[in-house]
PDB file of N, CA and C in Angstrom:
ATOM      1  N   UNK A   1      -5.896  15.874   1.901  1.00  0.00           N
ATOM      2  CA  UNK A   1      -4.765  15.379   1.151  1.00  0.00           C
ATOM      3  C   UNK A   1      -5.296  14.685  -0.104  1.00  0.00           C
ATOM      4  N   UNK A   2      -4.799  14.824  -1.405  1.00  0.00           N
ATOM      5  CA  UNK A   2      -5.049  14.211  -2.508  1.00  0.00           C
ATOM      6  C   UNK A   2      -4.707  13.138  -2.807  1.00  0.00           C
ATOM      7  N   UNK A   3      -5.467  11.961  -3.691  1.00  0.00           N
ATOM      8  CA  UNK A   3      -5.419  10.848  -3.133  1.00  0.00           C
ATOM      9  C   UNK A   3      -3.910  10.255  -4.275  1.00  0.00           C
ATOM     10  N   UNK A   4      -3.344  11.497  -4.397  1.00  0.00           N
ATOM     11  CA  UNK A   4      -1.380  10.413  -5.326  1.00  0.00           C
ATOM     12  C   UNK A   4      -0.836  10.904  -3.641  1.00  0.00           C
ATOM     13  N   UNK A   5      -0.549  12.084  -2.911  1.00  0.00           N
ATOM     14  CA  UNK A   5      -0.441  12.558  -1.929  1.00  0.00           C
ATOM     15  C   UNK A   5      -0.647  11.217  -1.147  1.00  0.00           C
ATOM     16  N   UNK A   6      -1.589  11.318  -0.855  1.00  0.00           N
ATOM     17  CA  UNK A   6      -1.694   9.671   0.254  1.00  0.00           C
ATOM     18  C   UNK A   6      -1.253   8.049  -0.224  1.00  0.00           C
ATOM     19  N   UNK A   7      -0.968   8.226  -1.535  1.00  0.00           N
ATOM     20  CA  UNK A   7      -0.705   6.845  -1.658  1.00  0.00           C
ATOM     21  C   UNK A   7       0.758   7.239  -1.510  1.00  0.00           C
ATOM     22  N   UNK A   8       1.696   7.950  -2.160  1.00  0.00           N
ATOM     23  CA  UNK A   8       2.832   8.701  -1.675  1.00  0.00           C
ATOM     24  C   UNK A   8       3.608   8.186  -0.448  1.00  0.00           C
ATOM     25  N   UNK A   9       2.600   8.800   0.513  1.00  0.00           N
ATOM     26  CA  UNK A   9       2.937   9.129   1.880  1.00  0.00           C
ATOM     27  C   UNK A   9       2.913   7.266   2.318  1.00  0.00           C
ATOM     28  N   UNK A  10       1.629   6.306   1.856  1.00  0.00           N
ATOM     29  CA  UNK A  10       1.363   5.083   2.342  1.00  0.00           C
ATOM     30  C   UNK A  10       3.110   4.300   1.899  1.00  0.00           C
ATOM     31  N   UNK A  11       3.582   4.607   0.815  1.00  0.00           N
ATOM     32  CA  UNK A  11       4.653   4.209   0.559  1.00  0.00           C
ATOM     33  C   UNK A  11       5.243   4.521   1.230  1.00  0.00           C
ATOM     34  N   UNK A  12       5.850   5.580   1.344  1.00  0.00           N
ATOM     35  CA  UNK A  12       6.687   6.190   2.338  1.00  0.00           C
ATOM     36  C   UNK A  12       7.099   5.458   3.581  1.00  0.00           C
ATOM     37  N   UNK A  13       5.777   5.135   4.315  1.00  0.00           N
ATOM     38  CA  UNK A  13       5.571   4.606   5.188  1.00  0.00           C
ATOM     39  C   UNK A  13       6.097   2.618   5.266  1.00  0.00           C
ATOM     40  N   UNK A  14       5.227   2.607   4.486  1.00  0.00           N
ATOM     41  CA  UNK A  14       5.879   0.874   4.398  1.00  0.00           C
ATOM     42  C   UNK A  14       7.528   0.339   4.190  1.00  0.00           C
ATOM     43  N   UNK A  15       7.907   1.705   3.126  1.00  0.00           N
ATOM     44  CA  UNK A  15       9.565   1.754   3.065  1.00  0.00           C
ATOM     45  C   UNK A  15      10.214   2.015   4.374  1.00  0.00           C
ATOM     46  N   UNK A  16       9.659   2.639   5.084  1.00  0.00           N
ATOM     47  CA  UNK A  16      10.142   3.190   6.586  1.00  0.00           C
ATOM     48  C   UNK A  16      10.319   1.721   7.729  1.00  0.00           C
ATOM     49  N   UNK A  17       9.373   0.747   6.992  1.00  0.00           N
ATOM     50  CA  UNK A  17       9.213  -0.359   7.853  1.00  0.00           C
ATOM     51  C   UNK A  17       9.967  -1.878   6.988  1.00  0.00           C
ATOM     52  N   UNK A  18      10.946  -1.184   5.958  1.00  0.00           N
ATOM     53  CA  UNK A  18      11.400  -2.330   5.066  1.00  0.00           C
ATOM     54  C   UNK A  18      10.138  -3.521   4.591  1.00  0.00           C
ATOM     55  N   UNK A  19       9.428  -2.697   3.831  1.00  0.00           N
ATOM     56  CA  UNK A  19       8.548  -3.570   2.903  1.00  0.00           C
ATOM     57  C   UNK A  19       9.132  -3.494   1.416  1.00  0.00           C
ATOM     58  N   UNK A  20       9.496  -4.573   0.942  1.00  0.00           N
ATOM     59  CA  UNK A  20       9.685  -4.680  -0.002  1.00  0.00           C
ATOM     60  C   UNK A  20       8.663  -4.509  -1.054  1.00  0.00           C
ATOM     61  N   UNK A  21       9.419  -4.738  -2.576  1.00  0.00           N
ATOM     62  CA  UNK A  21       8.277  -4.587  -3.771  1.00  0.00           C
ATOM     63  C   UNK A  21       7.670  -3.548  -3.689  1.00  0.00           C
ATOM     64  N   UNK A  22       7.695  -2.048  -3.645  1.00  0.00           N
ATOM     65  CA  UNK A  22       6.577  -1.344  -3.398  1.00  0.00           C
ATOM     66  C   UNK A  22       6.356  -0.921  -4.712  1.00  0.00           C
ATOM     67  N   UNK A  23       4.837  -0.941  -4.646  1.00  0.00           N
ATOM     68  CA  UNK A  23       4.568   0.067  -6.722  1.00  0.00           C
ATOM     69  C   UNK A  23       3.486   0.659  -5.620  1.00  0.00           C
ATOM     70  N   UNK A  24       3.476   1.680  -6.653  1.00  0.00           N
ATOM     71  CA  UNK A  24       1.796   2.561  -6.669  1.00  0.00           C
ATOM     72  C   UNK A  24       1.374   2.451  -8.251  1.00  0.00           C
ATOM     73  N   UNK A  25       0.484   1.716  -7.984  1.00  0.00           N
ATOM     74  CA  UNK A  25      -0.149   1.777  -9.418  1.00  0.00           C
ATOM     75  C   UNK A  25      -1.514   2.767  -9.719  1.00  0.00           C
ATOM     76  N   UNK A  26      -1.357   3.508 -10.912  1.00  0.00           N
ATOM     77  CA  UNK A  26      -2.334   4.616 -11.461  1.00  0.00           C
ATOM     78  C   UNK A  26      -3.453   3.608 -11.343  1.00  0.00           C
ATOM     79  N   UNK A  27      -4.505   3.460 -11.514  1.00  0.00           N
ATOM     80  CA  UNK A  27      -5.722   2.980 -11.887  1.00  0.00           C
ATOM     81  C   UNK A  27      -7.132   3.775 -12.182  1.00  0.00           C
ATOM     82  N   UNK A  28      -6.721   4.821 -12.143  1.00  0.00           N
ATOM     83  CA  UNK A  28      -7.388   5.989 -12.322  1.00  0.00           C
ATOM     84  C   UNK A  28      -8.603   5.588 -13.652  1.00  0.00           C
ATOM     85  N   UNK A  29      -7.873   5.786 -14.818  1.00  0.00           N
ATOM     86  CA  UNK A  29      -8.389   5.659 -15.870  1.00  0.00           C
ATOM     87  C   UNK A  29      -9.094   3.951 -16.224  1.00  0.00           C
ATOM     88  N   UNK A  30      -8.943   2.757 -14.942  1.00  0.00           N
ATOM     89  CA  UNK A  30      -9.059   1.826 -15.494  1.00  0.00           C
ATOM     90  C   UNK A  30     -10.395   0.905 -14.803  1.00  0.00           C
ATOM     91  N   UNK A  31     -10.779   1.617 -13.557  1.00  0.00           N
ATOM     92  CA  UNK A  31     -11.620   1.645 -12.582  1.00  0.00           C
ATOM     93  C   UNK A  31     -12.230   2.774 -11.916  1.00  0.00           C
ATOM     94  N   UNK A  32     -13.272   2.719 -11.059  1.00  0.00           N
ATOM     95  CA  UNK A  32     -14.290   3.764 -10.577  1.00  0.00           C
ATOM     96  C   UNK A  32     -13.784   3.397  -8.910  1.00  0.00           C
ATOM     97  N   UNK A  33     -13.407   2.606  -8.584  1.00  0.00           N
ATOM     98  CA  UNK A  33     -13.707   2.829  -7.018  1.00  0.00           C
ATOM     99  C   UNK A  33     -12.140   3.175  -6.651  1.00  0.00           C
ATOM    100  N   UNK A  34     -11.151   3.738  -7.079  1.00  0.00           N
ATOM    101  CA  UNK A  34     -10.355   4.073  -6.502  1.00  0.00           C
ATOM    102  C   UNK A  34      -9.178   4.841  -7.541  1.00  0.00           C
ATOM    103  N   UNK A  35      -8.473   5.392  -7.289  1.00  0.00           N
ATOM    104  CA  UNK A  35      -7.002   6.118  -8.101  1.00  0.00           C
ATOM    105  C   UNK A  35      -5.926   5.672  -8.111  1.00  0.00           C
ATOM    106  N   UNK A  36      -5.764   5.104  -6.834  1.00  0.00           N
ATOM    107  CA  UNK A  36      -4.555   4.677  -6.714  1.00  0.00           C
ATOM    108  C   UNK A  36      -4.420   2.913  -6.120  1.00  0.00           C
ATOM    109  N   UNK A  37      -3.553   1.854  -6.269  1.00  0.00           N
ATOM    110  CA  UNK A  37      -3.545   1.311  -5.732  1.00  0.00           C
ATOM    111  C   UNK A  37      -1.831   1.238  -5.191  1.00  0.00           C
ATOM    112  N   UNK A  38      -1.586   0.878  -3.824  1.00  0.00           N
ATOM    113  CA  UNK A  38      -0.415   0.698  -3.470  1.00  0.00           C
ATOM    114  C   UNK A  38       0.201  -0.798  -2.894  1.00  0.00           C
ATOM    115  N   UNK A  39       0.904  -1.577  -3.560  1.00  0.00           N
ATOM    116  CA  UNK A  39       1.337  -2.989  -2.850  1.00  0.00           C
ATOM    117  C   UNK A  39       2.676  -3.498  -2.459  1.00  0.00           C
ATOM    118  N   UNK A  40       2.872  -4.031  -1.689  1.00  0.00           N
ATOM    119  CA  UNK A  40       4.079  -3.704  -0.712  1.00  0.00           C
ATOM    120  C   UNK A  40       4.106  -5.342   0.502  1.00  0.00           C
ATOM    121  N   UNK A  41       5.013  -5.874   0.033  1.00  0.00           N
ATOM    122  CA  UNK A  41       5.055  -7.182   0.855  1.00  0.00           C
ATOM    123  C   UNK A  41       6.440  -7.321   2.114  1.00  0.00           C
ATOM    124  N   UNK A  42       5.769  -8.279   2.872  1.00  0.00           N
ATOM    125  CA  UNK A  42       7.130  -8.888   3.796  1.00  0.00           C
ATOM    126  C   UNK A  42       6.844  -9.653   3.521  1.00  0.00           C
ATOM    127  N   UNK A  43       8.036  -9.996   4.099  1.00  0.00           N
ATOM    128  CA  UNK A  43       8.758 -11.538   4.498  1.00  0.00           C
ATOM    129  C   UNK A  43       8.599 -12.444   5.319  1.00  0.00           C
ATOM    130  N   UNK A  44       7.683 -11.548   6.623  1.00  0.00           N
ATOM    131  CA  UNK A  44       7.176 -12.341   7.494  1.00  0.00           C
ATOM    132  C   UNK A  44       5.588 -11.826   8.214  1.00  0.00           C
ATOM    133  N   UNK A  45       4.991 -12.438   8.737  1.00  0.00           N
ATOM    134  CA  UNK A  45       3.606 -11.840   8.990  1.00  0.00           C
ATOM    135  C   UNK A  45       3.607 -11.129   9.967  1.00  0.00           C
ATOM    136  N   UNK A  46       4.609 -11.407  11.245  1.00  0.00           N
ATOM    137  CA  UNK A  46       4.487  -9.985  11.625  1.00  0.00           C
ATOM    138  C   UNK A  46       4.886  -8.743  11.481  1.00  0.00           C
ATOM    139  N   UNK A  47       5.831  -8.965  10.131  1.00  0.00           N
ATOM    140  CA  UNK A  47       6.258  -7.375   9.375  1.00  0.00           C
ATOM    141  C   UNK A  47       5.451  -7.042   8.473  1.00  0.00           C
ATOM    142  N   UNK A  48       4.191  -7.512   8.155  1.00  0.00           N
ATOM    143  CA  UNK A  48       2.836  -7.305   7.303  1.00  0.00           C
ATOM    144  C   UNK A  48       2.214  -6.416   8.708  1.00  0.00           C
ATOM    145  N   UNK A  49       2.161  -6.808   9.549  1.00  0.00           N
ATOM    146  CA  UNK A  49       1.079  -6.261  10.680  1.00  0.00           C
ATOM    147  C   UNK A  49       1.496  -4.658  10.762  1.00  0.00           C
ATOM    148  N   UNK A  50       3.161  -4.950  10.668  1.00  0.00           N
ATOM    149  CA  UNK A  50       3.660  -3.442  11.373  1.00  0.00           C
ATOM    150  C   UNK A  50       4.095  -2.856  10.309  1.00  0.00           C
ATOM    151  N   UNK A  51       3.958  -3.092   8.999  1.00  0.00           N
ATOM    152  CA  UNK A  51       3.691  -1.860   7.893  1.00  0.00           C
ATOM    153  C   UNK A  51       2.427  -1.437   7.683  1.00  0.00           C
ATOM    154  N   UNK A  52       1.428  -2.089   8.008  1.00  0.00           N
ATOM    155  CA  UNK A  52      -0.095  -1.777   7.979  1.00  0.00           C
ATOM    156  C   UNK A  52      -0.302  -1.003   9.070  1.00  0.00           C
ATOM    157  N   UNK A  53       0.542  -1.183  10.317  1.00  0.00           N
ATOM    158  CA  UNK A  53       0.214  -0.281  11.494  1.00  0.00           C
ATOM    159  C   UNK A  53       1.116   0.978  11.016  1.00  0.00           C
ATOM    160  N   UNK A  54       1.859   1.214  10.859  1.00  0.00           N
ATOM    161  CA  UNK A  54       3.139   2.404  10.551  1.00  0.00           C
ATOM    162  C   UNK A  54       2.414   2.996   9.368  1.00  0.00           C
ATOM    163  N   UNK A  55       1.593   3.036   8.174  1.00  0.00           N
ATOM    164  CA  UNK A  55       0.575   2.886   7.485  1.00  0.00           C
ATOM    165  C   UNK A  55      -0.040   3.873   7.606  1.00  0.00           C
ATOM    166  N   UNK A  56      -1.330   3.416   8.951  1.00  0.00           N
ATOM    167  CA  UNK A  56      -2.531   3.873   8.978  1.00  0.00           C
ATOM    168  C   UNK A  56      -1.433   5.278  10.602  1.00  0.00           C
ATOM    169  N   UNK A  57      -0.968   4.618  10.777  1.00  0.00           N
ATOM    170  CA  UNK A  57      -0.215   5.668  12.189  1.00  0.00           C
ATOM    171  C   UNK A  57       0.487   7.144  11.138  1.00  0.00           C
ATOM    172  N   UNK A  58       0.910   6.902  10.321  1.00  0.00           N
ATOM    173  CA  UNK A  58       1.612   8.174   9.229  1.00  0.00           C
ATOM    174  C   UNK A  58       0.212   8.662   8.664  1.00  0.00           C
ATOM    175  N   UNK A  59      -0.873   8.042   8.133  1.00  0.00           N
ATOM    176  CA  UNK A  59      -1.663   8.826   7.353  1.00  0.00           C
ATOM    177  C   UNK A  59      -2.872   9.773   7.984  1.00  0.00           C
ATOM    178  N   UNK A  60      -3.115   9.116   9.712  1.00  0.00           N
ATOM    179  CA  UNK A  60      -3.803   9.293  11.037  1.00  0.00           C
ATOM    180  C   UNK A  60      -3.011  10.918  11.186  1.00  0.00           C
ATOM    181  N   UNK A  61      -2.027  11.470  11.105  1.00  0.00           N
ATOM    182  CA  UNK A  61      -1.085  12.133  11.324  1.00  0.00           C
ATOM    183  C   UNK A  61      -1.269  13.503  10.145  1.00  0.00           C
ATOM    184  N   UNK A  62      -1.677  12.915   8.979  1.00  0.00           N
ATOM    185  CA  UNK A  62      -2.244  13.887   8.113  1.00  0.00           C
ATOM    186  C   UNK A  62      -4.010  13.745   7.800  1.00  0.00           C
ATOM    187  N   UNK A  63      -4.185  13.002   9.045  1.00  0.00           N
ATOM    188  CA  UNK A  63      -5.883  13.186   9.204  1.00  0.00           C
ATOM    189  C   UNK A  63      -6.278  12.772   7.704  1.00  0.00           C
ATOM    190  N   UNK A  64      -5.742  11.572   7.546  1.00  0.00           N
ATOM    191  CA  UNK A  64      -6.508  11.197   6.333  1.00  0.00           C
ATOM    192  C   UNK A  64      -6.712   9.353   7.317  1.00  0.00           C
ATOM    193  N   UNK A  65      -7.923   8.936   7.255  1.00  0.00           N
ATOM    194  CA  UNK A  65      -8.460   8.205   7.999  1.00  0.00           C
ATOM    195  C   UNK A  65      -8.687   6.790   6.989  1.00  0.00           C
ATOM    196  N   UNK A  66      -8.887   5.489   7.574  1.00  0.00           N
ATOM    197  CA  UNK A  66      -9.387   4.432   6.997  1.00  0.00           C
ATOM    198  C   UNK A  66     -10.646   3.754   6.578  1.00  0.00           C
ATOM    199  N   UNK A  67     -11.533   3.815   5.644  1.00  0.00           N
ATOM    200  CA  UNK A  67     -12.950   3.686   5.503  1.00  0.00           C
ATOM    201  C   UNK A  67     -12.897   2.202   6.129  1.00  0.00           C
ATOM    202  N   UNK A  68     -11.860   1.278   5.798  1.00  0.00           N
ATOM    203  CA  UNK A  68     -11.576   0.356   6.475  1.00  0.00           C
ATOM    204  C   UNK A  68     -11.008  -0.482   6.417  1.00  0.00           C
ATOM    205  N   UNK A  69     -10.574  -1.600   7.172  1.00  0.00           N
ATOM    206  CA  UNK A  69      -8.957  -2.393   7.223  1.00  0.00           C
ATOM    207  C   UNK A  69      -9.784  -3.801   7.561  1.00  0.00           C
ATOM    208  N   UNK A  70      -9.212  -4.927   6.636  1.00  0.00           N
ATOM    209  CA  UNK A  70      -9.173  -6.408   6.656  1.00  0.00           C
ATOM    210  C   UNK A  70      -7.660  -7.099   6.813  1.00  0.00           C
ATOM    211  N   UNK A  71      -8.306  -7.952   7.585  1.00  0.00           N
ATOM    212  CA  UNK A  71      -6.715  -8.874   7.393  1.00  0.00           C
ATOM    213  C   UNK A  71      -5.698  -8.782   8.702  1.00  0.00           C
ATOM    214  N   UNK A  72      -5.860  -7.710   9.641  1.00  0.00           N
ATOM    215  CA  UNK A  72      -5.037  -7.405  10.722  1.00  0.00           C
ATOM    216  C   UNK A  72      -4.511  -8.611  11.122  1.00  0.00           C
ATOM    217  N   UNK A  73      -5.672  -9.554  11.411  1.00  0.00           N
ATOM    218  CA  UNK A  73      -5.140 -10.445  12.125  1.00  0.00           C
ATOM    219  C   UNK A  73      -4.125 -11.722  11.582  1.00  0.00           C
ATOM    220  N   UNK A  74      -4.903 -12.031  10.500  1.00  0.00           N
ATOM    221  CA  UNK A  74      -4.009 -13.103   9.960  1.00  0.00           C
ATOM    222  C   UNK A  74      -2.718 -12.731   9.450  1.00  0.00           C
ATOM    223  N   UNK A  75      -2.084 -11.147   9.137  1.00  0.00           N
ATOM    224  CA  UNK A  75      -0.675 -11.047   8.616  1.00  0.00           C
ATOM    225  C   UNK A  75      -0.158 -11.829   7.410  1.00  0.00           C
ATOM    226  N   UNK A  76      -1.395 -12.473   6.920  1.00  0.00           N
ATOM    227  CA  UNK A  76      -0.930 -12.365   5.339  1.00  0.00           C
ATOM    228  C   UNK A  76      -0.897 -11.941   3.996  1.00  0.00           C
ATOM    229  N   UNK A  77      -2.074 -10.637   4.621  1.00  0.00           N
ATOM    230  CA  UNK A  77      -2.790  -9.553   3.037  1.00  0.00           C
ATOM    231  C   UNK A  77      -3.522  -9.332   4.396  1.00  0.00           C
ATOM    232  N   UNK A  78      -3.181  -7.407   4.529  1.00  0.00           N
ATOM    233  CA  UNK A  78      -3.851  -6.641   4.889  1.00  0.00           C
ATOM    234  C   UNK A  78      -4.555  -5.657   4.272  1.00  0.00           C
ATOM    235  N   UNK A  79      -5.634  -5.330   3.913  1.00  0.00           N
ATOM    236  CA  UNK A  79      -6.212  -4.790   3.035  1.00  0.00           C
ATOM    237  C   UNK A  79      -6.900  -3.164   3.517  1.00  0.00           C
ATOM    238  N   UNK A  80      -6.471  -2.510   3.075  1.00  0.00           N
ATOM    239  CA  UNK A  80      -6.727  -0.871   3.610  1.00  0.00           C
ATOM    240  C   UNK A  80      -7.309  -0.131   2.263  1.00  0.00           C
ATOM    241  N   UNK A  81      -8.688   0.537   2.959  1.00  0.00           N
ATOM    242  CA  UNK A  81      -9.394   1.213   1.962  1.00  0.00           C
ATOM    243  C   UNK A  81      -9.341   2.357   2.537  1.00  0.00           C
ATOM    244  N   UNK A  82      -8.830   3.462   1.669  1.00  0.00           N
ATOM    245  CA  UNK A  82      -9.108   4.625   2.035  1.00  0.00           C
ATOM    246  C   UNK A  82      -9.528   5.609   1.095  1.00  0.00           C
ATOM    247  N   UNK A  83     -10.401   5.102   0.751  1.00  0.00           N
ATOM    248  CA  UNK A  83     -11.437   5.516  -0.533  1.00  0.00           C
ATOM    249  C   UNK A  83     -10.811   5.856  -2.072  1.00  0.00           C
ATOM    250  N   UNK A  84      -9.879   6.927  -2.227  1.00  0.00           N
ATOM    251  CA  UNK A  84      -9.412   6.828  -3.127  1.00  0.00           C
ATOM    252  C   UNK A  84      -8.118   6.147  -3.616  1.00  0.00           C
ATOM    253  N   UNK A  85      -7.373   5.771  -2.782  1.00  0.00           N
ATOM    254  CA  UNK A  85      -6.402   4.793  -2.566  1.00  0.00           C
ATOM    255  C   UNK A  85      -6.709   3.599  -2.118  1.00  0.00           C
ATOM    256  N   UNK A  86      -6.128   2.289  -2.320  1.00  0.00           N
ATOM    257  CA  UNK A  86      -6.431   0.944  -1.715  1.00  0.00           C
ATOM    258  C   UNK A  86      -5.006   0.384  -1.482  1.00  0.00           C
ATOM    259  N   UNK A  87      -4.294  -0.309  -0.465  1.00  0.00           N
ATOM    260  CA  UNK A  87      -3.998  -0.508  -0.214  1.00  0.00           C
ATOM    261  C   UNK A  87      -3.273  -2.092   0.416  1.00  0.00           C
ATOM    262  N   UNK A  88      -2.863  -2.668  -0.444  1.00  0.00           N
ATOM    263  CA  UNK A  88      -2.476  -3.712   0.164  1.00  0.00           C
ATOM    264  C   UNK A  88      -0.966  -4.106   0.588  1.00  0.00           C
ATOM    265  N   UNK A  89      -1.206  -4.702   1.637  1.00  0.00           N
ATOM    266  CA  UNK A  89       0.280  -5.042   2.377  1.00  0.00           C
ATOM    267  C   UNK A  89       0.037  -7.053   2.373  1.00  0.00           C
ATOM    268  N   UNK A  90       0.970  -7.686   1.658  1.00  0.00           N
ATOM    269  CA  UNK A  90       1.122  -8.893   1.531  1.00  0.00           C
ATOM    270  C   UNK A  90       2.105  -9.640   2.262  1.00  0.00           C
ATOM    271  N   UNK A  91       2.165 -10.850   2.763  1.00  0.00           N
ATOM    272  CA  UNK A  91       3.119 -11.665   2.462  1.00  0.00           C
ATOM    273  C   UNK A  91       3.523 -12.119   1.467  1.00  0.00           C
ATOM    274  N   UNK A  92       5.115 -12.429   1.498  1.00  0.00           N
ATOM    275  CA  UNK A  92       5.493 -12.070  -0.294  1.00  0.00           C
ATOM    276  C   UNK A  92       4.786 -13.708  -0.664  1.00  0.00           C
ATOM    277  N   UNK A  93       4.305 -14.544   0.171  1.00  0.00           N
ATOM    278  CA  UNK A  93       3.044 -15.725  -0.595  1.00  0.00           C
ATOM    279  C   UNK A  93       2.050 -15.652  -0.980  1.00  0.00           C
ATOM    280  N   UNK A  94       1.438 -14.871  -0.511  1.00  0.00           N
ATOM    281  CA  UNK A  94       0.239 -14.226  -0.909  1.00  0.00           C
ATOM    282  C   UNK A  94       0.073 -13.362  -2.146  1.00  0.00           C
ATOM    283  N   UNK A  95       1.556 -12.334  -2.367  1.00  0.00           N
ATOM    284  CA  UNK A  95       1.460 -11.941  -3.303  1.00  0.00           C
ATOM    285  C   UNK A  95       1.568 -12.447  -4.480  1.00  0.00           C
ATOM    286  N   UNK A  96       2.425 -13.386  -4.222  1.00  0.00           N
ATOM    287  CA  UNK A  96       3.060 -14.328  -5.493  1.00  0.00           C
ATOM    288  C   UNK A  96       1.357 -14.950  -6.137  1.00  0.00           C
ATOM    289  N   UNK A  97       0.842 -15.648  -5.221  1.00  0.00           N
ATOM    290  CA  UNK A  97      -0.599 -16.208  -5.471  1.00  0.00           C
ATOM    291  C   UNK A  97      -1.296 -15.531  -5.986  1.00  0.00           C
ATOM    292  N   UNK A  98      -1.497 -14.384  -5.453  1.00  0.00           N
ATOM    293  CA  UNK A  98      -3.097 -13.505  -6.210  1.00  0.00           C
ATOM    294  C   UNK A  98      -2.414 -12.468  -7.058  1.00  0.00           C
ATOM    295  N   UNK A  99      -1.122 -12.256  -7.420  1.00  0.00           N
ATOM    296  CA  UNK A  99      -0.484 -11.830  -8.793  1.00  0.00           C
ATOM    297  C   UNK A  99      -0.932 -10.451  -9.089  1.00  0.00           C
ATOM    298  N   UNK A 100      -1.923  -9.588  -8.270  1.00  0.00           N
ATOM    299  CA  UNK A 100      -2.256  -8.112  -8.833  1.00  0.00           C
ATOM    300  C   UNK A 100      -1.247  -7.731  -9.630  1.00  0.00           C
ATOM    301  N   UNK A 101      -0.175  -7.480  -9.396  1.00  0.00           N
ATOM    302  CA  UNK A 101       1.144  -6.703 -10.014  1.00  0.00           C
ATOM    303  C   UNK A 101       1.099  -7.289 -11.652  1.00  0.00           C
ATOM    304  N   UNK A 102       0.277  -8.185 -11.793  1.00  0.00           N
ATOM    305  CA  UNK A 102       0.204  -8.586 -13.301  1.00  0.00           C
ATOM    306  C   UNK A 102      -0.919  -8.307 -13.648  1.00  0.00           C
ATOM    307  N   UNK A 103      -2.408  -8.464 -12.499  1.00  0.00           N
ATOM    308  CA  UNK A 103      -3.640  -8.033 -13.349  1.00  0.00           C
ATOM    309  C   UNK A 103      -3.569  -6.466 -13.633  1.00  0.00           C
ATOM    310  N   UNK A 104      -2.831  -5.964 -12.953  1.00  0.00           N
ATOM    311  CA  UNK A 104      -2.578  -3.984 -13.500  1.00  0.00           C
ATOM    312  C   UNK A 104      -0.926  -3.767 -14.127  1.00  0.00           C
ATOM    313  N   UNK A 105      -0.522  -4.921 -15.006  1.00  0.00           N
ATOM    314  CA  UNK A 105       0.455  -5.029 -15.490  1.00  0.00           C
ATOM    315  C   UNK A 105       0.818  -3.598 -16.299  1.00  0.00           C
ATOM    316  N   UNK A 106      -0.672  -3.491 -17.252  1.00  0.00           N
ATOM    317  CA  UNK A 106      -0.469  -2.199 -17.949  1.00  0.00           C
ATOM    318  C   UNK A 106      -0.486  -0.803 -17.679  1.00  0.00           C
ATOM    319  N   UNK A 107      -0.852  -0.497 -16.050  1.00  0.00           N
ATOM    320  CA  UNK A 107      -1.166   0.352 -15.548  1.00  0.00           C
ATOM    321  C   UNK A 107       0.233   0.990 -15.476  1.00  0.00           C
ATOM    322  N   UNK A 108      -0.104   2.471 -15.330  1.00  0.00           N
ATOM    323  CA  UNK A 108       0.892   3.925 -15.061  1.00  0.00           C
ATOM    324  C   UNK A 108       1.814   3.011 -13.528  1.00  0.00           C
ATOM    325  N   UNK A 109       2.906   3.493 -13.542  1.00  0.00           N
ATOM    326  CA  UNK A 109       3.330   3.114 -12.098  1.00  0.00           C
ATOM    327  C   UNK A 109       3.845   4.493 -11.336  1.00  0.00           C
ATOM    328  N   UNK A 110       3.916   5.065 -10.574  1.00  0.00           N
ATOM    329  CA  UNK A 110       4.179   6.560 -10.095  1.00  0.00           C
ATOM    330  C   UNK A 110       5.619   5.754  -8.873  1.00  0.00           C
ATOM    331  N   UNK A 111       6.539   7.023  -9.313  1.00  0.00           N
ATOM    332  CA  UNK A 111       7.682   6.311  -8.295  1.00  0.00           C
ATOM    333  C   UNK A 111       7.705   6.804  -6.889  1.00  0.00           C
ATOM    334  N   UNK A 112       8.623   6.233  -6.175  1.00  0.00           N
ATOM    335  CA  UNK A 112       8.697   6.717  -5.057  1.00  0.00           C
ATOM    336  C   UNK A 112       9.747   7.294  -4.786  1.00  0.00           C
ATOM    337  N   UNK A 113       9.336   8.792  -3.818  1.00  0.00           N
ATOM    338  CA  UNK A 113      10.859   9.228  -3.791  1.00  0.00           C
ATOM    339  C   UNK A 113      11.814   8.801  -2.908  1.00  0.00           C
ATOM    340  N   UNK A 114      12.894   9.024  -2.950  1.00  0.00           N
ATOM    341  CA  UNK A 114      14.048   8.305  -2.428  1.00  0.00           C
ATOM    342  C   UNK A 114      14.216   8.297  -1.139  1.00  0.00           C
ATOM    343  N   UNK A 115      14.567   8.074  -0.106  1.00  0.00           N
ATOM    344  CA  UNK A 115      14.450   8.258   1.172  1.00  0.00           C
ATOM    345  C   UNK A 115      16.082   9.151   1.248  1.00  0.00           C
ATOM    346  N   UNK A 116      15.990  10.034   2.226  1.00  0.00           N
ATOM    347  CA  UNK A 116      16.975  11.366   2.021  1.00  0.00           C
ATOM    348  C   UNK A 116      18.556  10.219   3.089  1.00  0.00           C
ATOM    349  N   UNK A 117      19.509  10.680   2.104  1.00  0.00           N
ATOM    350  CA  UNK A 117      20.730   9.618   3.126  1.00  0.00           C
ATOM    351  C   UNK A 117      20.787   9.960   4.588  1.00  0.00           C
ATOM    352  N   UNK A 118      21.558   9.676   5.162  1.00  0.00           N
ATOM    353  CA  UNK A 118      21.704   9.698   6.375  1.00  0.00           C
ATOM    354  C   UNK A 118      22.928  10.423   6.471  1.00  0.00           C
TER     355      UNK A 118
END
């Protein structure tokens, strides 16, 4: 799977689990260790745990695997590397604090598609 494909799908996934804020940000052109970054917060820490699990359980599914995961435990910034994508799932305090969404202010943002009605 290509790595807009997996950040895609990582969205997908976190929307599936009501995570708010979601961007995928390009970073392609602005860094070497990754293409994509994806960030995506709750509201509470154990809805950080279970978008990071729903996450890595959707992308396990298209056999695209985790080089590796920080943060499980504490539920306040879970951090998922999957080489060409990175991944973070916040509490919306955490996010507010370490502000990424402003240090890649200028970056491409790629949307997400809509989830199909019901």
């Amino acid at each position: 799977m290509d790595a807009q494909k997996t950040a895609i799908t990582a969205a997908e996934a976190a929307l599936s689990k009501k995570a708010i804020d979601i961007e995928i940000i390009d970073v392609s052109t602005k860094v070497d260790y990754a293409q994509y970054l994806v960030l995506c917060s709750a509201s509470v820490e154990r809805q950080v745990r279970a978008i990071a699990d729903e996450i890595e359980i959707c992308l396990k599914k298209k056999k695209v695997r985790a080089l590796g995961t920080e943060g499980m435990q504490s539920g306040s910034w879970v951090l998922m590397d999957y080489g060409d994508v990175v991944i973070h799932v916040f509490h919306e305090d955490a996010r507010e604090y370490y502000d990424l969404d402003s240090l890649w202010m200028d970056a491409e943002r790629l949307s997400i598609p809509p989830e199909p009605e019901e």
